[in-house]
C-alpha atoms as a PDB file:
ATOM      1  CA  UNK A   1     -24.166  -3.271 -32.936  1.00  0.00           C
ATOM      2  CA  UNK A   2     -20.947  -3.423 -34.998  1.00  0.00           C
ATOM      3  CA  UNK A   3     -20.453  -6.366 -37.434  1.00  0.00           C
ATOM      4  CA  UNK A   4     -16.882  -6.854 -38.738  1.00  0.00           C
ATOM      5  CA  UNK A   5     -15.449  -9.270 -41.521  1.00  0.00           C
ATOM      6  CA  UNK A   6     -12.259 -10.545 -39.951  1.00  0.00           C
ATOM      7  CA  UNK A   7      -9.467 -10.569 -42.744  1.00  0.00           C
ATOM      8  CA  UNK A   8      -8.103 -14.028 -43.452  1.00  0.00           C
ATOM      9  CA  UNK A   9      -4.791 -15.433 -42.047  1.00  0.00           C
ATOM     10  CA  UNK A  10      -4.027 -16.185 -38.396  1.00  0.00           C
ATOM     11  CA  UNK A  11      -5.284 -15.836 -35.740  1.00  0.00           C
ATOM     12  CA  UNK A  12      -8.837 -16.240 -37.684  1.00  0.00           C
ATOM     13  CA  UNK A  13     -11.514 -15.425 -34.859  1.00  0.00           C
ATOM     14  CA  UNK A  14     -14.149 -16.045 -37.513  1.00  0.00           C
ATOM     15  CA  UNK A  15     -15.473 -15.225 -40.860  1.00  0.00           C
ATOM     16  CA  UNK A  16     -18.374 -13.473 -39.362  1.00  0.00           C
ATOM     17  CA  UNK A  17     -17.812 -11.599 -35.537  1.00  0.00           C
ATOM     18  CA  UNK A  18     -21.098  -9.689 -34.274  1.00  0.00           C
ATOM     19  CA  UNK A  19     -19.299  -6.950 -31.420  1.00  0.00           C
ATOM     20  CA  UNK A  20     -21.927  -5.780 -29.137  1.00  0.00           C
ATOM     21  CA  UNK A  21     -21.490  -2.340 -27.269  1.00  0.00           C
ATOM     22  CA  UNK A  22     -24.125  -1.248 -25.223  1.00  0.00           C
ATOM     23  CA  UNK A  23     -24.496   0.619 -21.132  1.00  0.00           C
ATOM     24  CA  UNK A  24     -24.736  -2.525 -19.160  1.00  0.00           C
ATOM     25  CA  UNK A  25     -24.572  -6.201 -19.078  1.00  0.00           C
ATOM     26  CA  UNK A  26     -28.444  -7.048 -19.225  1.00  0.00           C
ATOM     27  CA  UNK A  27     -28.500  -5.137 -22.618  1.00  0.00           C
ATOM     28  CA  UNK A  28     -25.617  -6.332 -24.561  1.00  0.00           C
ATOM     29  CA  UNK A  29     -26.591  -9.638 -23.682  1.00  0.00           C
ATOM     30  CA  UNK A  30     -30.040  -9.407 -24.616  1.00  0.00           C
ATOM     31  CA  UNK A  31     -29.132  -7.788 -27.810  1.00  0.00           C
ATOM     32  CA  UNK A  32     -26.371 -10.633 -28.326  1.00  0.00           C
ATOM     33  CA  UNK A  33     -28.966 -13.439 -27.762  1.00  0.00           C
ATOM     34  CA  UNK A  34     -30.808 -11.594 -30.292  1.00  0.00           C
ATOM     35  CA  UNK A  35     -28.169 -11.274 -32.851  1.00  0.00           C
ATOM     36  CA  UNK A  36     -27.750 -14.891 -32.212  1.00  0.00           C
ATOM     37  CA  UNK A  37     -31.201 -16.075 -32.766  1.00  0.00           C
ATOM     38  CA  UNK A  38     -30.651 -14.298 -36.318  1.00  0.00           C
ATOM     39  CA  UNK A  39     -27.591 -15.597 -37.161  1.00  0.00           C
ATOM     40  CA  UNK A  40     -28.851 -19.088 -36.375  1.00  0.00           C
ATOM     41  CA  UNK A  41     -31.938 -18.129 -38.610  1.00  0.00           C
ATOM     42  CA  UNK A  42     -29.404 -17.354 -41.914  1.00  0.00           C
ATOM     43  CA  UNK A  43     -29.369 -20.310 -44.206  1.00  0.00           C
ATOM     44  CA  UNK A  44     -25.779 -19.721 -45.156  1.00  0.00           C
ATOM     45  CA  UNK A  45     -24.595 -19.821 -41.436  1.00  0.00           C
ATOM     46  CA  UNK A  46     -23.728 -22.612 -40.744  1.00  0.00           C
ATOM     47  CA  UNK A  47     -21.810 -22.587 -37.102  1.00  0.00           C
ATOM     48  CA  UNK A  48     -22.531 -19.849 -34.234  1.00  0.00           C
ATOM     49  CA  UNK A  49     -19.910 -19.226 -31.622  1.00  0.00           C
ATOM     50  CA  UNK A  50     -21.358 -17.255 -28.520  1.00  0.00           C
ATOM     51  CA  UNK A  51     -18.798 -15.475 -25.777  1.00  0.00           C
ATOM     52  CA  UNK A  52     -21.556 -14.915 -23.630  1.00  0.00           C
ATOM     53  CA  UNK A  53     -20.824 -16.987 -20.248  1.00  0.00           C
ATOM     54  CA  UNK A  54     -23.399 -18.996 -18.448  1.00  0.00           C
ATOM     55  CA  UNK A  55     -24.495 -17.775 -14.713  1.00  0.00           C
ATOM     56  CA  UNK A  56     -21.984 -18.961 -11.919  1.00  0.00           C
ATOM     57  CA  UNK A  57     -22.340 -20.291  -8.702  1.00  0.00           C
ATOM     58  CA  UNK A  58     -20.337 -19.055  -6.252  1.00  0.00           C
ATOM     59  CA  UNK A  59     -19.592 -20.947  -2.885  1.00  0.00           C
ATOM     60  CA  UNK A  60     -18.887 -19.691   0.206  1.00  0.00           C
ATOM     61  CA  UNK A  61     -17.519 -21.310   3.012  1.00  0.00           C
ATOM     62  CA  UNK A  62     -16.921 -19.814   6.661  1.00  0.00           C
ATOM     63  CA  UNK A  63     -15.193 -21.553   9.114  1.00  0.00           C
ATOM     64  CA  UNK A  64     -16.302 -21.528  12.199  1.00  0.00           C
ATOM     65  CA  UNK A  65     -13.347 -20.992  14.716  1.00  0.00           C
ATOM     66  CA  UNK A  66     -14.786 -22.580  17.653  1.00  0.00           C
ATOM     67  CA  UNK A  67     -16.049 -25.761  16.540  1.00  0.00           C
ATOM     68  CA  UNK A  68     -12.536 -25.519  14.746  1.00  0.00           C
ATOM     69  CA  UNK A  69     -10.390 -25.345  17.822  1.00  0.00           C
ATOM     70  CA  UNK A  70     -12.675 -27.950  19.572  1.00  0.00           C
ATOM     71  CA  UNK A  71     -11.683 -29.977  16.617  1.00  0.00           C
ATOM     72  CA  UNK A  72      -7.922 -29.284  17.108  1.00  0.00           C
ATOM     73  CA  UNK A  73      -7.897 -28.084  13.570  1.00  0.00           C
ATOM     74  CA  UNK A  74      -6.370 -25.262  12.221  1.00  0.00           C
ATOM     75  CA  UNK A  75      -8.719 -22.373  10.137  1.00  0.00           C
ATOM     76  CA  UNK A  76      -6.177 -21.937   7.788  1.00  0.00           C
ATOM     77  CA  UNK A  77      -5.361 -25.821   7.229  1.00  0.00           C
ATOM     78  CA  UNK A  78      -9.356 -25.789   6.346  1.00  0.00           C
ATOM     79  CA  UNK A  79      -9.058 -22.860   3.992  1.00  0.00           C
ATOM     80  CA  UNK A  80      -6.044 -25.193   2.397  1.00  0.00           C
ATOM     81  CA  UNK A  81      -8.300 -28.442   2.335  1.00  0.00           C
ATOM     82  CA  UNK A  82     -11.055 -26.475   1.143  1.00  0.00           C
ATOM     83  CA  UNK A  83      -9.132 -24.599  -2.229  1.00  0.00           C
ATOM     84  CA  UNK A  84      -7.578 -27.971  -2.913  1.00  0.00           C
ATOM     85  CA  UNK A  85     -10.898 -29.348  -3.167  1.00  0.00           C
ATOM     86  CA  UNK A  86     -12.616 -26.565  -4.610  1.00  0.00           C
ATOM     87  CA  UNK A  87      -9.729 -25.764  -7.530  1.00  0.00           C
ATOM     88  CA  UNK A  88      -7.372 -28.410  -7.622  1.00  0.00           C
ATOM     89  CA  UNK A  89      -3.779 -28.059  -6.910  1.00  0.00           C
ATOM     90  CA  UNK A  90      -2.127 -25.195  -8.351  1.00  0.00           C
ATOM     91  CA  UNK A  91       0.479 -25.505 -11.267  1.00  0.00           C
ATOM     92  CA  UNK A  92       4.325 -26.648 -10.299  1.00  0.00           C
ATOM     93  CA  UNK A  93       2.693 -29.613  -8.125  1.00  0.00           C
ATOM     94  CA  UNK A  94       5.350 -32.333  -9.117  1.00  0.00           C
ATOM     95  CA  UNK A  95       9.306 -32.273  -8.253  1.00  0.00           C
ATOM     96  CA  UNK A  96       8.818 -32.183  -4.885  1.00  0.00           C
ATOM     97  CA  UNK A  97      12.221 -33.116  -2.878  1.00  0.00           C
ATOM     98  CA  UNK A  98      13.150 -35.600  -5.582  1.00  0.00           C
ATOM     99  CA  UNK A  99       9.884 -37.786  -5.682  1.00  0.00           C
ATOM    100  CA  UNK A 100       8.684 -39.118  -8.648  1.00  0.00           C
ATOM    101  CA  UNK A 101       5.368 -38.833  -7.934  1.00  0.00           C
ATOM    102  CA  UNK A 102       2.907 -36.761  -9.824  1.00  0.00           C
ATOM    103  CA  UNK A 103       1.021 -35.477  -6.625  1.00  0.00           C
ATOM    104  CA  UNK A 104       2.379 -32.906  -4.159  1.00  0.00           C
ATOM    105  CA  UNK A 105       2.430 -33.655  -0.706  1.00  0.00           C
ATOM    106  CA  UNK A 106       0.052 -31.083   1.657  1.00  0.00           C
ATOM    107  CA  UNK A 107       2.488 -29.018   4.123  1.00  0.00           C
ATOM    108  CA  UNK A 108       1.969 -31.685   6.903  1.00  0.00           C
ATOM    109  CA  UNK A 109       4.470 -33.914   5.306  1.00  0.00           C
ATOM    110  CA  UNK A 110       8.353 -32.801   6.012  1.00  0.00           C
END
């Protein structure tokens, strides 16, 4: 475990920063939850800022190509429909062929 002051003046990280090194994942966070627990224990701390992240879920979604065709839909239009919904349209969405509205049209609309 390294602990660092961080000089003042921008960009101030904080006035305390715990770095912790260690041979896998499962360690250093176990050591930072650890480091945490004390910091949270010291009177004179008064606000704890943790980088660890939180387990994700992760989706998966497989299109089935028959039931697809019988559909008369197109994989890739469902991969489209599917990232839209997932993430959200992607930056550069507006402007599109003069319109002033906010929301881009999907690639079905010429």
């Amino acid at each position: 475990m390294k602990v660092v002051e961080v000089p003042p003046g921008p960009p101030v990280l904080s006035t305390l920063v715990a770095e912790i090194y260690g041979p896998d994942a499962a360690t250093r966070e176990e050591v930072a939850r650890g480091v945490m627990e004390r910091f949270a224990a010291h009177p004179s701390v008064v606000d704890i800022d943790v980088s660890l992240r939180d387990p994700q879920t992760e989706l998966r979604f497989e299109v089935d190509p028959e039931r697809a065709a019988l559909s008369g839909v197109d994989r890739s239009r469902v991969v489209q429909d599917l990232s839209l919904a997932v993430g959200g349209p992607g930056p550069g969405g507006t402007g599109w062929r003069g319109s002033t509205s906010p929301r881009r049209p999907g690639p079905w609309c010429r």
